[in-house]
Protein backbone atom coordinates (compact mmCIF):
# COMPACT_ATOMS: atom_id res chain seq x y z
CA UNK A 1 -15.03 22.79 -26.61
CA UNK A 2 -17.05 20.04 -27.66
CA UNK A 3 -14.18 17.26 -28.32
CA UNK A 4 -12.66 18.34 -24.40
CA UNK A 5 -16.35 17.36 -22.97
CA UNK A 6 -16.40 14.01 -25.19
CA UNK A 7 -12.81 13.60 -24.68
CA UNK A 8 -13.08 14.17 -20.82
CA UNK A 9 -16.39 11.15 -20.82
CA UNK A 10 -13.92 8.80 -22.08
CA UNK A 11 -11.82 9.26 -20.10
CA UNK A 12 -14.57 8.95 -17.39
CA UNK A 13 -16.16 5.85 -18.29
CA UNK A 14 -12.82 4.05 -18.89
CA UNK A 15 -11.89 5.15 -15.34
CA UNK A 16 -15.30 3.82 -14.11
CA UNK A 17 -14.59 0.41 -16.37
CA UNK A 18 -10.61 0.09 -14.80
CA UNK A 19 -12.66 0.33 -11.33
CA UNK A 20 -15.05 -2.37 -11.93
CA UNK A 21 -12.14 -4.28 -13.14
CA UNK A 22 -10.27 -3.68 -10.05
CA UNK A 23 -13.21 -4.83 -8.02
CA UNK A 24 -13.63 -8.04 -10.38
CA UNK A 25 -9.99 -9.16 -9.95
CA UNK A 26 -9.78 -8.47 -6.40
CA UNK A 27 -13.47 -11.12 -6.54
CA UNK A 28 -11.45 -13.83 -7.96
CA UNK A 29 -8.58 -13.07 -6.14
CA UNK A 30 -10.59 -14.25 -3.46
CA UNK A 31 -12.22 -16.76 -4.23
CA UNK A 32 -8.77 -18.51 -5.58
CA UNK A 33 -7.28 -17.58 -1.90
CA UNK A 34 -10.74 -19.26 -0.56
CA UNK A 35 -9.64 -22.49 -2.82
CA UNK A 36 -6.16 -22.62 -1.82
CA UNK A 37 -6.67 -22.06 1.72
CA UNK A 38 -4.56 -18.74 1.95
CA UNK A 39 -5.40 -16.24 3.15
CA UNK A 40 -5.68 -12.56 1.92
CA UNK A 41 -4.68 -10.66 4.89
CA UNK A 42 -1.19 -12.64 4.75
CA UNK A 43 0.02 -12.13 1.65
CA UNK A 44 2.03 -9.03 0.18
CA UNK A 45 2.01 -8.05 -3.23
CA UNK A 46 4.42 -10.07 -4.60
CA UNK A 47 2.39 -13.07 -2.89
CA UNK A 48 4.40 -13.82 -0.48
CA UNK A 49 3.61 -14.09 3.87
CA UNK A 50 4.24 -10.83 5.40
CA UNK A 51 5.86 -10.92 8.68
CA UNK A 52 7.18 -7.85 10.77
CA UNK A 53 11.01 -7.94 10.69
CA UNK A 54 11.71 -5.89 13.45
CA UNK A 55 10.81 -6.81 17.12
CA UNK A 56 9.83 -4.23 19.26
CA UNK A 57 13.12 -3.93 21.28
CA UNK A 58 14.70 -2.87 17.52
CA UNK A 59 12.38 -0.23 16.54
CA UNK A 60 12.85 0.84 20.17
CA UNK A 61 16.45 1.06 19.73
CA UNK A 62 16.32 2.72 16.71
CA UNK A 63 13.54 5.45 17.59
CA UNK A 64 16.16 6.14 20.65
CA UNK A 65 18.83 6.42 18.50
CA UNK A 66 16.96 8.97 16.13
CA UNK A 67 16.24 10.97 19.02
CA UNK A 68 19.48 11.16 19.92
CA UNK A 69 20.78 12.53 17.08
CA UNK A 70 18.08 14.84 16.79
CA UNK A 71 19.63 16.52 20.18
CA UNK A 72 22.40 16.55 18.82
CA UNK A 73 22.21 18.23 15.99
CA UNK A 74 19.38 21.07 17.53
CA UNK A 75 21.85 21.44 20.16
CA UNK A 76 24.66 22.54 17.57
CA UNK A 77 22.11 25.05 15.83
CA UNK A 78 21.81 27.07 19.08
């Protein structure tokens, strides 16, 4: 049982080191965004500006749509 438990606070403190990495990298992400002027809300993860595709009349249309054939088809089941 003894190489599980050293096995198992390995695996520990390399999880707690990949966190502290995360949290370093997101830092300098940062402060590069800071020095470029962009900003971190607007960029996906490719690093590109995120805008929503869709306008609200289209997702409207489509959630109708859905709905409709969501009647439809409960209505066949009966």
């Amino acid at each position: 049982m003894s190489w599980q438990r050293s096995l198992q606070a390995a695996v520990r403190d390399l999880r707690k080191e990949e966190q502290s990495l995360v949290r370093r990298l997101d830092h300098l992400r940062g402060r590069i965004a800071e020095l470029t002027g962009v900003s971190k809300a607007k960029r996906g993860a490719a690093g590109r500006t995120r805008t929503n595709r869709l306008s609200a009349s289209g997702r409207r249309a489509i959630s109708l749509a859905a709905k409709r054939r969501w009647a439809k088809y409960r209505k066949t089941r009966r």
